[in-house]
C-alpha atoms as a PDB file:
ATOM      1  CA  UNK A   1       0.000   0.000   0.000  1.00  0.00           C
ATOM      2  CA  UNK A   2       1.302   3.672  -0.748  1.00  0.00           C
ATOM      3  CA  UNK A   3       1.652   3.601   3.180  1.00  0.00           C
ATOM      4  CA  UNK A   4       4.325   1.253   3.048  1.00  0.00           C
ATOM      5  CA  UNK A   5       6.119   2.773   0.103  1.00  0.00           C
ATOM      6  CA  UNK A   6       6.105   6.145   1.596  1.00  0.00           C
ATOM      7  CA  UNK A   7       7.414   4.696   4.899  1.00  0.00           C
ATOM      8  CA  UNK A   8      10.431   2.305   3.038  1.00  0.00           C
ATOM      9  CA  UNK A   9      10.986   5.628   1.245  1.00  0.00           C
ATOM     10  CA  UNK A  10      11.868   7.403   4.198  1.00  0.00           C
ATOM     11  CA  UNK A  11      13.490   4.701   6.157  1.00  0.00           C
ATOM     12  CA  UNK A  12      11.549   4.362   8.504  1.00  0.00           C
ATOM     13  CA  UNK A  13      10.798   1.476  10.649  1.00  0.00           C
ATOM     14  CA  UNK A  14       7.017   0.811  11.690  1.00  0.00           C
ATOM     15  CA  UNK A  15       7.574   1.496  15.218  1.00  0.00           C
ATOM     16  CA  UNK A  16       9.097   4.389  14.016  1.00  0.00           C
ATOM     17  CA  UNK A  17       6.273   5.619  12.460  1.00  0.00           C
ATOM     18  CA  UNK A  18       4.127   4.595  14.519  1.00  0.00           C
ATOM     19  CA  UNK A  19       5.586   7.148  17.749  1.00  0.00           C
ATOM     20  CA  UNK A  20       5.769  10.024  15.284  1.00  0.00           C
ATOM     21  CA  UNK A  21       1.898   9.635  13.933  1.00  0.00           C
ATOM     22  CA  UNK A  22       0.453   8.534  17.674  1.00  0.00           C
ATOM     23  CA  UNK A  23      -0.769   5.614  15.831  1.00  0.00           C
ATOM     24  CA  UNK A  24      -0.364   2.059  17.339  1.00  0.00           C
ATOM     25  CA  UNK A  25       2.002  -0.743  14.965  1.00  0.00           C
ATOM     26  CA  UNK A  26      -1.167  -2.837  14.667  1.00  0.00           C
ATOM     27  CA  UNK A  27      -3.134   0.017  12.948  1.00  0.00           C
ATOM     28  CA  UNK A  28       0.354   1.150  10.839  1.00  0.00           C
ATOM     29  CA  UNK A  29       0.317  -2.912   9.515  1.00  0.00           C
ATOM     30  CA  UNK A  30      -3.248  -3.425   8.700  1.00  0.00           C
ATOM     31  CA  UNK A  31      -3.096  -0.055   7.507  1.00  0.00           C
ATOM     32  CA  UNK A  32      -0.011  -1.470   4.881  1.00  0.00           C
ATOM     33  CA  UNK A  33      -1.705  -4.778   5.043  1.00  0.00           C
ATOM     34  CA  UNK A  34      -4.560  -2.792   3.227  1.00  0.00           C
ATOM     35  CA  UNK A  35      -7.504  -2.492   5.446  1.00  0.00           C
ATOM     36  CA  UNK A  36      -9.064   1.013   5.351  1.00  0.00           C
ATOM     37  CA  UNK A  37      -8.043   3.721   7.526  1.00  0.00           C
ATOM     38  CA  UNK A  38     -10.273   5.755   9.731  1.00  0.00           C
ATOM     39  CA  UNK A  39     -10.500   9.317   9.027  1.00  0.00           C
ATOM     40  CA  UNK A  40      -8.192  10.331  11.935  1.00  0.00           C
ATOM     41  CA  UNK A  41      -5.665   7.615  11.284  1.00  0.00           C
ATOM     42  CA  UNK A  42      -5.186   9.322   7.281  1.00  0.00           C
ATOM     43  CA  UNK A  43      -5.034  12.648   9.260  1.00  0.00           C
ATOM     44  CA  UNK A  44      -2.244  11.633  11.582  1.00  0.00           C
ATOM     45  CA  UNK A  45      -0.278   9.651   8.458  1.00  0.00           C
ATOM     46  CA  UNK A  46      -0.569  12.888   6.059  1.00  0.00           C
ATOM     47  CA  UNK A  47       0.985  14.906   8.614  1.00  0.00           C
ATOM     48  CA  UNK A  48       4.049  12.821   9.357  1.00  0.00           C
ATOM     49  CA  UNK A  49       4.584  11.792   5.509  1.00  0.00           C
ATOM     50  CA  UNK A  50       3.172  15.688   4.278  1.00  0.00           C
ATOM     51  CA  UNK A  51       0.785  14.734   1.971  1.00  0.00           C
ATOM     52  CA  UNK A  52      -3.022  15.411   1.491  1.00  0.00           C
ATOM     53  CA  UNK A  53      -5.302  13.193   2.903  1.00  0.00           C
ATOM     54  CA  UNK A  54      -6.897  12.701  -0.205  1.00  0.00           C
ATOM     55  CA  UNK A  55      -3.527  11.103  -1.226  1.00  0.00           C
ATOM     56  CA  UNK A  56      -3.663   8.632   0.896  1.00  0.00           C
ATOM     57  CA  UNK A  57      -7.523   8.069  -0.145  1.00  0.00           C
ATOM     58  CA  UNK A  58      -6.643   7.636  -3.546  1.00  0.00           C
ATOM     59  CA  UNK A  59      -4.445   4.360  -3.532  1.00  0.00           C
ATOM     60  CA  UNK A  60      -5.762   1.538  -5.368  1.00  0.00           C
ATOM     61  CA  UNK A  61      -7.647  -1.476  -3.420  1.00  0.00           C
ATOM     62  CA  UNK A  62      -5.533  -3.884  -4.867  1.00  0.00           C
ATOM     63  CA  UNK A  63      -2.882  -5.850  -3.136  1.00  0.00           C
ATOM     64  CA  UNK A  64      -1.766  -7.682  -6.101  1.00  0.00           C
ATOM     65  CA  UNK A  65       2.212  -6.089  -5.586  1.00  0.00           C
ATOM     66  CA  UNK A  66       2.468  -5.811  -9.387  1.00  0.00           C
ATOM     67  CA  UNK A  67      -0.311  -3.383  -9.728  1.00  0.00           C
ATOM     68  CA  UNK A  68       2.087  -1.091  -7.448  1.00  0.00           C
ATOM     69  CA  UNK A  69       4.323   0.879  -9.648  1.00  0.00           C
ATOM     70  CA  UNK A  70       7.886   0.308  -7.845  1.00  0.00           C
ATOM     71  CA  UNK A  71      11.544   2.219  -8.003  1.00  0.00           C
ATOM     72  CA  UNK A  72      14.020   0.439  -9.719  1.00  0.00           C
ATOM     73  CA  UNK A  73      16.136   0.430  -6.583  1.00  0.00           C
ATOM     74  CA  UNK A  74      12.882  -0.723  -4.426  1.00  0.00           C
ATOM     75  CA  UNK A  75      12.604  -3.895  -6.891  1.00  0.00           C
ATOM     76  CA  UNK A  76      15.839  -4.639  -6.461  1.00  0.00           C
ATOM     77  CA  UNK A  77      15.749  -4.286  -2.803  1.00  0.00           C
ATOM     78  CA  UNK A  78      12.657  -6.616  -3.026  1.00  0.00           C
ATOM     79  CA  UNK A  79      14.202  -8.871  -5.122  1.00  0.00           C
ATOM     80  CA  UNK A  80      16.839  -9.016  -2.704  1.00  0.00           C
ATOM     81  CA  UNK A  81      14.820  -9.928   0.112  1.00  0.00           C
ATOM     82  CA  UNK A  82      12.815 -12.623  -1.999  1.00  0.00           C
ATOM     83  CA  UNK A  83      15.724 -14.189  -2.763  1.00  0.00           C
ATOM     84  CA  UNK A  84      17.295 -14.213   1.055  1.00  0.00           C
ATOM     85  CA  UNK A  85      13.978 -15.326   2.224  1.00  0.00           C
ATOM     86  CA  UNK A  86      14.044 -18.413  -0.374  1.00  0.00           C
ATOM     87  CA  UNK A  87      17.812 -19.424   0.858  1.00  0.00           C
ATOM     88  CA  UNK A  88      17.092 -19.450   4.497  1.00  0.00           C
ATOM     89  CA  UNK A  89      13.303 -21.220   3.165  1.00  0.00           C
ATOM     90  CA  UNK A  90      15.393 -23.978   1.724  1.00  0.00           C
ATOM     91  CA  UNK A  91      18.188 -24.002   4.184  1.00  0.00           C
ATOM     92  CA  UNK A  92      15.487 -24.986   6.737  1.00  0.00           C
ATOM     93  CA  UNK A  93      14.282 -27.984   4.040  1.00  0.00           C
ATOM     94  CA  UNK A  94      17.835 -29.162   3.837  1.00  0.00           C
ATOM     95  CA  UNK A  95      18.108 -29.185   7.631  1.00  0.00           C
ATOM     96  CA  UNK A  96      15.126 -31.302   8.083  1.00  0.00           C
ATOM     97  CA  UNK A  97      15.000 -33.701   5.380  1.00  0.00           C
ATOM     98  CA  UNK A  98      18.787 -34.155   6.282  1.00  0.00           C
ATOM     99  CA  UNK A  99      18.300 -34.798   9.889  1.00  0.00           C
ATOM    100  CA  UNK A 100      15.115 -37.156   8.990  1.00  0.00           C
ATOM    101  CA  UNK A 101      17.683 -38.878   6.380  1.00  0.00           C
ATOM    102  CA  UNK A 102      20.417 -39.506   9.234  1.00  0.00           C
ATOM    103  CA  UNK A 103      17.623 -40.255  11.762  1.00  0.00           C
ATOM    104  CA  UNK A 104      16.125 -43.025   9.165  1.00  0.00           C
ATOM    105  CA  UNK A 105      19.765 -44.379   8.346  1.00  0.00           C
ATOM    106  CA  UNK A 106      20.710 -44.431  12.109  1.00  0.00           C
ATOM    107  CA  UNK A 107      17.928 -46.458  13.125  1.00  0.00           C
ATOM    108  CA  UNK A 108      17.796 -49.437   9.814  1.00  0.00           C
ATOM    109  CA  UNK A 109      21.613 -49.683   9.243  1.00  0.00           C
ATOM    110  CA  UNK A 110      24.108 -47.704  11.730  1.00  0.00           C
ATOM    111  CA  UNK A 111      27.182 -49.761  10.391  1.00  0.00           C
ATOM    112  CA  UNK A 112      26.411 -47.930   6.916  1.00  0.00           C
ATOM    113  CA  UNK A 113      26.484 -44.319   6.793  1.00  0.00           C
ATOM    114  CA  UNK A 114      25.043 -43.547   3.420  1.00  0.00           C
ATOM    115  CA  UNK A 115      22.984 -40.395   4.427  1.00  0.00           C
ATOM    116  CA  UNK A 116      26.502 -38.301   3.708  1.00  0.00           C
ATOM    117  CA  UNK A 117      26.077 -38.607   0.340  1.00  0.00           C
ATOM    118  CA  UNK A 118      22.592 -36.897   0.042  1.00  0.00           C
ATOM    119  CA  UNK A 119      23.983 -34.612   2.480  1.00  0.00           C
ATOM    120  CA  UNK A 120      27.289 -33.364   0.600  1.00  0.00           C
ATOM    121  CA  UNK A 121      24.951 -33.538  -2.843  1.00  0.00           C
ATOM    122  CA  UNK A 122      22.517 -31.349  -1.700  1.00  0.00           C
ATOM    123  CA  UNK A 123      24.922 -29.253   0.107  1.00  0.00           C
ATOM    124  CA  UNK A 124      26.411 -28.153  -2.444  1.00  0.00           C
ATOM    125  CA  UNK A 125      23.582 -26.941  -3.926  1.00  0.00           C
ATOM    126  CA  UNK A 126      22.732 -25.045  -0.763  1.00  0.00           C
ATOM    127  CA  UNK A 127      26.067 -23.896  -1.005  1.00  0.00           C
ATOM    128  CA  UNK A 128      25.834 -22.303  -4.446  1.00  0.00           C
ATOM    129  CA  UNK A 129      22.485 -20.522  -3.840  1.00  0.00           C
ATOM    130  CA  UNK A 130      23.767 -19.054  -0.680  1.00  0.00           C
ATOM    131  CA  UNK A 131      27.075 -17.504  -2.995  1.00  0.00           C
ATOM    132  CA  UNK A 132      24.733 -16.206  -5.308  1.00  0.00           C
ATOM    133  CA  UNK A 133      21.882 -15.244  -3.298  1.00  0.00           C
ATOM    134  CA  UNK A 134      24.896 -12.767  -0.722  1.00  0.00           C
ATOM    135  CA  UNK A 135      26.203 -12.250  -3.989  1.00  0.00           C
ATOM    136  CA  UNK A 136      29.629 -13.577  -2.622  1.00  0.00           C
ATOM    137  CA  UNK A 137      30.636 -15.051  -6.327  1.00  0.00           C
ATOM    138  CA  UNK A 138      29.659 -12.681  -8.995  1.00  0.00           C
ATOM    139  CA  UNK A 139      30.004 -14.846 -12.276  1.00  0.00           C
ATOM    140  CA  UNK A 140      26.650 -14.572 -13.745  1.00  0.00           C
ATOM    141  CA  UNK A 141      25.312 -11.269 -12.311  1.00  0.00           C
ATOM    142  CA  UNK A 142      23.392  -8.218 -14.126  1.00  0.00           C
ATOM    143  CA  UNK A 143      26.487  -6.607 -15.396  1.00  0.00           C
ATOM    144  CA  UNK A 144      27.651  -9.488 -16.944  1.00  0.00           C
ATOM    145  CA  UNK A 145      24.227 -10.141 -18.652  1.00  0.00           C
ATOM    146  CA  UNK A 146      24.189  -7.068 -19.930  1.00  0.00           C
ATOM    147  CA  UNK A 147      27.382  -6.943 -21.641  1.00  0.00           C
ATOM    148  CA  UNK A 148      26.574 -10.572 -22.633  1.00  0.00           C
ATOM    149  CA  UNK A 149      23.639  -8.915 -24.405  1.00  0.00           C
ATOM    150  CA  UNK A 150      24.870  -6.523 -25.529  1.00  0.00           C
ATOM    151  CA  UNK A 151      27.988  -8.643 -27.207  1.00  0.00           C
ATOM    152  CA  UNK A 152      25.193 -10.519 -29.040  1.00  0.00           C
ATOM    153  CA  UNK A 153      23.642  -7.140 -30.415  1.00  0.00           C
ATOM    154  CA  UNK A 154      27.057  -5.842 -31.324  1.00  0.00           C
ATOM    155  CA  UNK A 155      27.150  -3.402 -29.415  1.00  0.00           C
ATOM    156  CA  UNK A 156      30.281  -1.770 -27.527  1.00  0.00           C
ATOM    157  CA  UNK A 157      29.936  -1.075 -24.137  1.00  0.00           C
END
């Protein structure tokens, strides 16, 4: 919701914003959630952010995220965050299922280790989408798309 934008635009944390309009953080996130605002609520938010409330009354009532027209840094950023969120999301897959694997293996053959080798396999998987996703190892990033594409058009850079 424009809420939100305004309020990643500034930098400001929720709690943050939420001492400087004398709103509570539960109204500020169903606020960004998009539930509608009470009259008084819009008042206090134009203030902090300086807008009209009528700017605030105007955002659209859709929280599909693509509908919102975002930054090219704020996509980024988003992207950013996406793609943290899906590491640690399959970190915590390859934790489990591992520890199920050696749990399973301990307790039908504990002469035979052979849970290592799904282990290392998908480990190294892990691995590689934790490089890329903390951009640690830049092989294959935007710049070197780019000029990749730009190679192919013949273009110089």
């Amino acid at each position: 919701m424009i809420v939100r934008k305004l309020r990643l635009q500034r930098g400001w944390s929720q709690e943050q914003l939420s001492q400087m309009s004398g709103l509570s953080i539960r109204t500020i996130q169903r606020i960004e959630r998009g539930q509608k605002a009470g009259l008084e609520s819009l008042k206090s938010l134009a203030a902090v952010f300086e807008v009209q409330v009528s700017d605030l009354q105007k955002e659209p009532e859709m929280n599909n995220e693509q509908d919102i027209k975002l930054t090219q840094d704020e996509q980024e950023a988003l992207d950013y965050v996406r793609g943290i969120k899906g590491f640690y999301s399959h970190l915590l897959t390859y934790v489990l299922v591992i520890g199920m694997l050696f749990a399973i293996n301990l307790f039908t053959s504990p002469d035979d280790i052979w849970a290592w080798w799904p282990a290392m396999g998908w480990g190294i998987g892990l691995a590689i989408q934790a490089l890329n996703t903390f951009d640690l190892v830049n092989f294959f990033n935007a710049d070197w798309e780019k000029k990749q594409v730009e190679k192919r058009l013949g273009r110089k850079l």
